[in-house]
Protein backbone atom coordinates (compact mmCIF):
# COMPACT_ATOMS: atom_id res chain seq x y z
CA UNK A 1 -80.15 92.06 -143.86
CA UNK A 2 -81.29 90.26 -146.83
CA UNK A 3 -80.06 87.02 -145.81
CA UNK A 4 -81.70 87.37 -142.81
CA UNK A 5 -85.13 88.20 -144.51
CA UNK A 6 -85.04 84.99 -146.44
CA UNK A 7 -84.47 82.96 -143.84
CA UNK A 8 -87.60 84.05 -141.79
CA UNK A 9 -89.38 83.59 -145.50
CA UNK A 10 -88.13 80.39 -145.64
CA UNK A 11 -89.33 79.51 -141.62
CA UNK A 12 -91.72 80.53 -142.03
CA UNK A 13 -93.17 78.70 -145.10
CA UNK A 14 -92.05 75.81 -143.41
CA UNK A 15 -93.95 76.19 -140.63
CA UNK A 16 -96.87 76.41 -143.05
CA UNK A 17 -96.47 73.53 -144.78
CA UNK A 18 -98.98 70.87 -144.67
CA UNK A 19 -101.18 73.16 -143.18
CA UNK A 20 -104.77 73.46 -144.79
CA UNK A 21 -107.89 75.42 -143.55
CA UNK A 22 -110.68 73.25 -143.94
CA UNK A 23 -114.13 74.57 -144.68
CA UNK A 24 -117.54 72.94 -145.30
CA UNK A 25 -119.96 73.46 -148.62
CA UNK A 26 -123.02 71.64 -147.17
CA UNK A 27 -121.90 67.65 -146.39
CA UNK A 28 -118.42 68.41 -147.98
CA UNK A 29 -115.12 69.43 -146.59
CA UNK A 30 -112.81 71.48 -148.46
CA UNK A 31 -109.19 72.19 -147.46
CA UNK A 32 -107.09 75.23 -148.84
CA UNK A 33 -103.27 75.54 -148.46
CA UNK A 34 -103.13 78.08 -145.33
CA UNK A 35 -100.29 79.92 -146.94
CA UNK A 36 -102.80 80.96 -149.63
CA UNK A 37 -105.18 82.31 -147.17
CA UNK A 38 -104.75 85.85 -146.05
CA UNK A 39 -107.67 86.41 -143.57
CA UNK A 40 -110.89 85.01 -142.52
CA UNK A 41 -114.08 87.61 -142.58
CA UNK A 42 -117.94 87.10 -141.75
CA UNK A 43 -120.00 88.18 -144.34
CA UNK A 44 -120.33 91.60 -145.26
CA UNK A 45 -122.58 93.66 -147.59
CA UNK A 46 -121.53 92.64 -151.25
CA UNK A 47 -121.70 95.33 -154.07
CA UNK A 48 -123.04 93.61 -156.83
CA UNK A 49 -121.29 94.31 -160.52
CA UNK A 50 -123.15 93.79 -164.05
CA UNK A 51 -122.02 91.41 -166.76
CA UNK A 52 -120.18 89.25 -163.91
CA UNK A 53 -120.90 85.33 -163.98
CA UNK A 54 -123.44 84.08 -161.60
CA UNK A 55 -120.78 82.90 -158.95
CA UNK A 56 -119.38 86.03 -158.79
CA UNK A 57 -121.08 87.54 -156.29
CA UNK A 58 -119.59 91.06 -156.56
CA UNK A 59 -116.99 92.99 -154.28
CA UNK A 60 -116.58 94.22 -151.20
CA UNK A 61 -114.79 97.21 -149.20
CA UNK A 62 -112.32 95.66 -147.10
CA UNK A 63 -110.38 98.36 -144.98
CA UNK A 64 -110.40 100.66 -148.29
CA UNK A 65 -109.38 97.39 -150.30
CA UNK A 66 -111.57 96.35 -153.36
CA UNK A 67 -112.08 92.79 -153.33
CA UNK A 68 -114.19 90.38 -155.52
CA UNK A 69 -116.28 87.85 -154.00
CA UNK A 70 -116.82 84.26 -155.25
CA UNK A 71 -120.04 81.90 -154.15
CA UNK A 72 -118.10 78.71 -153.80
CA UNK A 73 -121.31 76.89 -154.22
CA UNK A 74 -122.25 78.28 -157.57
CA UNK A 75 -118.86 77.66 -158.64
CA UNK A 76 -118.88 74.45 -157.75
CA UNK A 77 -122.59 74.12 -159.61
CA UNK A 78 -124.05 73.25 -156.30
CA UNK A 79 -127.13 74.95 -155.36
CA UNK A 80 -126.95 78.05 -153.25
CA UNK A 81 -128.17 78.67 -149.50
CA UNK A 82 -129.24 81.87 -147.63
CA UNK A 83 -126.20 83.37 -145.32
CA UNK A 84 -126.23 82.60 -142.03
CA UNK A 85 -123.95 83.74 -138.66
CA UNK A 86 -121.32 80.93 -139.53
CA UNK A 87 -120.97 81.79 -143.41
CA UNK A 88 -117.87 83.79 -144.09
CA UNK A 89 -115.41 84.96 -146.45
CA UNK A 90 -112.01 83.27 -147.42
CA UNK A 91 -109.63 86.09 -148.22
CA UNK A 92 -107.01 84.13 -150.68
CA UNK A 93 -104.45 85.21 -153.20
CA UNK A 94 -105.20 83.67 -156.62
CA UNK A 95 -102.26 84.60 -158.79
CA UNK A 96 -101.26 87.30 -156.74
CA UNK A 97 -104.95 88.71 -156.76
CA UNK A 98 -106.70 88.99 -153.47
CA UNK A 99 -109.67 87.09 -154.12
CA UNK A 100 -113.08 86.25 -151.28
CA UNK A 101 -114.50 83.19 -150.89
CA UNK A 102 -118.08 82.80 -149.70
CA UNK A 103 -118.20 79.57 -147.38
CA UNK A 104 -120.72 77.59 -145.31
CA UNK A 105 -118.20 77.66 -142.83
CA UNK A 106 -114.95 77.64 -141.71
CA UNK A 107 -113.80 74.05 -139.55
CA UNK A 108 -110.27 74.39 -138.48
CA UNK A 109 -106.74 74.24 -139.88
CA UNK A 110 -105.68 70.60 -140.15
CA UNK A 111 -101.85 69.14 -140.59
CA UNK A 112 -102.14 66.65 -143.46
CA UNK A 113 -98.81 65.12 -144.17
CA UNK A 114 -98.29 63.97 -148.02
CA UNK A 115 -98.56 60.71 -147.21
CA UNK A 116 -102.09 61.39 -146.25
CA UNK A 117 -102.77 62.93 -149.40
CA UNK A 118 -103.57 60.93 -152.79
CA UNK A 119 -103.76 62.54 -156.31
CA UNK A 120 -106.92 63.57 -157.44
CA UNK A 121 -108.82 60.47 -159.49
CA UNK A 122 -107.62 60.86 -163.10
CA UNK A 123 -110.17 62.66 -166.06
CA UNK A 124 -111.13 59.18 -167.49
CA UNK A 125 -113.42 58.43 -164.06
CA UNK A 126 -116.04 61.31 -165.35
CA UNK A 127 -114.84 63.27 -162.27
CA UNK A 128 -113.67 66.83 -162.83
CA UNK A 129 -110.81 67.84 -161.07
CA UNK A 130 -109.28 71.14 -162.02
CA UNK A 131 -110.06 72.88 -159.09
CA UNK A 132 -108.83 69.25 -156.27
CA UNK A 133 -105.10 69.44 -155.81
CA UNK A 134 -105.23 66.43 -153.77
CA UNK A 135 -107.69 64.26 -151.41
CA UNK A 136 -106.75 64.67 -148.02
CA UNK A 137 -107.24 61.76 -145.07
CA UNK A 138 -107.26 63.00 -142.01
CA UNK A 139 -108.26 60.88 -139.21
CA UNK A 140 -111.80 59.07 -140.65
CA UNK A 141 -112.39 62.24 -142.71
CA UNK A 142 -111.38 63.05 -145.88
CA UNK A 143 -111.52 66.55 -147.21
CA UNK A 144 -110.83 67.98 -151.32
CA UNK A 145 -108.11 69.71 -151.20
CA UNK A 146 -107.80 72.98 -153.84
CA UNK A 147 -105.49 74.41 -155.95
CA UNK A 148 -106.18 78.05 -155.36
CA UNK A 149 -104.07 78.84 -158.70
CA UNK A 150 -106.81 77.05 -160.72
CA UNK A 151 -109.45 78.40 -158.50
CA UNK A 152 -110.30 81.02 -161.69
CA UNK A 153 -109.36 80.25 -165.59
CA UNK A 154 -107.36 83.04 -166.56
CA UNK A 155 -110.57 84.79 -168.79
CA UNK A 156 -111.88 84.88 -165.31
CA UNK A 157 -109.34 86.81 -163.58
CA UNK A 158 -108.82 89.02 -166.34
CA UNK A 159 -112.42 89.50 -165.63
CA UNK A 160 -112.24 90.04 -161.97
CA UNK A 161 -108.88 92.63 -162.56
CA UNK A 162 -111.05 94.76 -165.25
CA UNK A 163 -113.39 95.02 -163.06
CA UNK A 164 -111.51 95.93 -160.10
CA UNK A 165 -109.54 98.59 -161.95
CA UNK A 166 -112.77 99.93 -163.06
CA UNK A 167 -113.55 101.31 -159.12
C-alpha cells in the first residue's frame, strides 16, 4: 500500500511541475510554484496582532484554522492599495507553515518550462533577489517567479509561529 502511495505522490508532483499561479501587484506579475499553494480565498476580515511588522497584516479564521496574513505589497516596500472584489488571499506553505498572501489579484496558472525561465540577475546589478527564484517568459510576458521558502527570514517565522501558538 505504501508503494502505491508514493507513486500517486510522485504523479502527482509531476503533474505539477512547471506549473505557477501567477498573480498581479499593481503593473507586475508574480508567479508562485502551484505545488506551494494550498487554496485561493477572497479577502476576509483580518484580526490584527500587536508588535507584528507592518506587512503582517494579522490572521485570520479559516475553517477553525489560524492563519497569518502577509500584505505582499508592503513586503515588497511597494505602497499599499485599498481591497477591492478581485484582491484575495494566497494560502501557501512556507516551511511547512500555512501562510496568506494578500494579492491584487489572482491571473491564472501558467506552464513555464525551464527553458523559459532564466536565473534571477546576480546581487552585483543593485537588484535584490531573495525572494525571485527565477524570471519566467511566457509568451510576450514575463512574470518574477518566488521562492516561497525565502518568502519569510527565519526571525520572521519564528515570529509568525509565536504568535500563532499564542491563540
Amino acid at each position: 500500500m505504501a508503494e502505491i502511495y508514493d507513486e500517486n505522490k510522485v504523479l502527482d508532483e509531476d503533474s505539477q511541475y512547471g506549473k505557477y499561479l501567477t498573480f498581479t501587484l499593481g503593473e507586475e506579475k508574480f508567479g508562485i510554484e502551484i505545488k506551494n499553494v494550498t487554496e485561493i480565498i477572497g479577502i476576509q476580515t483580518i484580526t490584527q496582532v500587536p508588535e507584528l511588522p507592518v506587512y503582517m497584516k494579522g490572521i485570520i479564521n479559516l475553517r477553525g484554522k489560524i492563519i497569518p496574513v502577509i500584505e505582499v505589497r508592503l513586503k515588497f516596500k511597494k505602497e499599499s492599495v485599498e481591497y477591492d472584489e478581485r484582491t484575495c488571499i494566497i494560502v501557501v506553505n512556507i516551511k511547512e507553515l500555512p501562510v496568506g498572501l494578500i494579492v491584487d489579484n489572482v491571473d491564472e496558472v501558467l506552464t513555464i518550462a525551464d527553458e523559459d525561465i532564466a536565473p534571477p540577475p546576480n546581487n552585483r546589478t543593485g537588484f535584490e533577489n531573495r525572494y525571485i527564484k527565477g524570471i519566467g517568459r511566457s509568451g510576450s510576458q514575463i512574470q518574477l517567479l518566488l521562492d516561497c521558502d525565502r518568502l519569510l527570514k527565519e526571525d520572521e517565522l519564528a515570529e509568525v509561529l509565536i504568535k500563532d501558538t499564542d491563540y
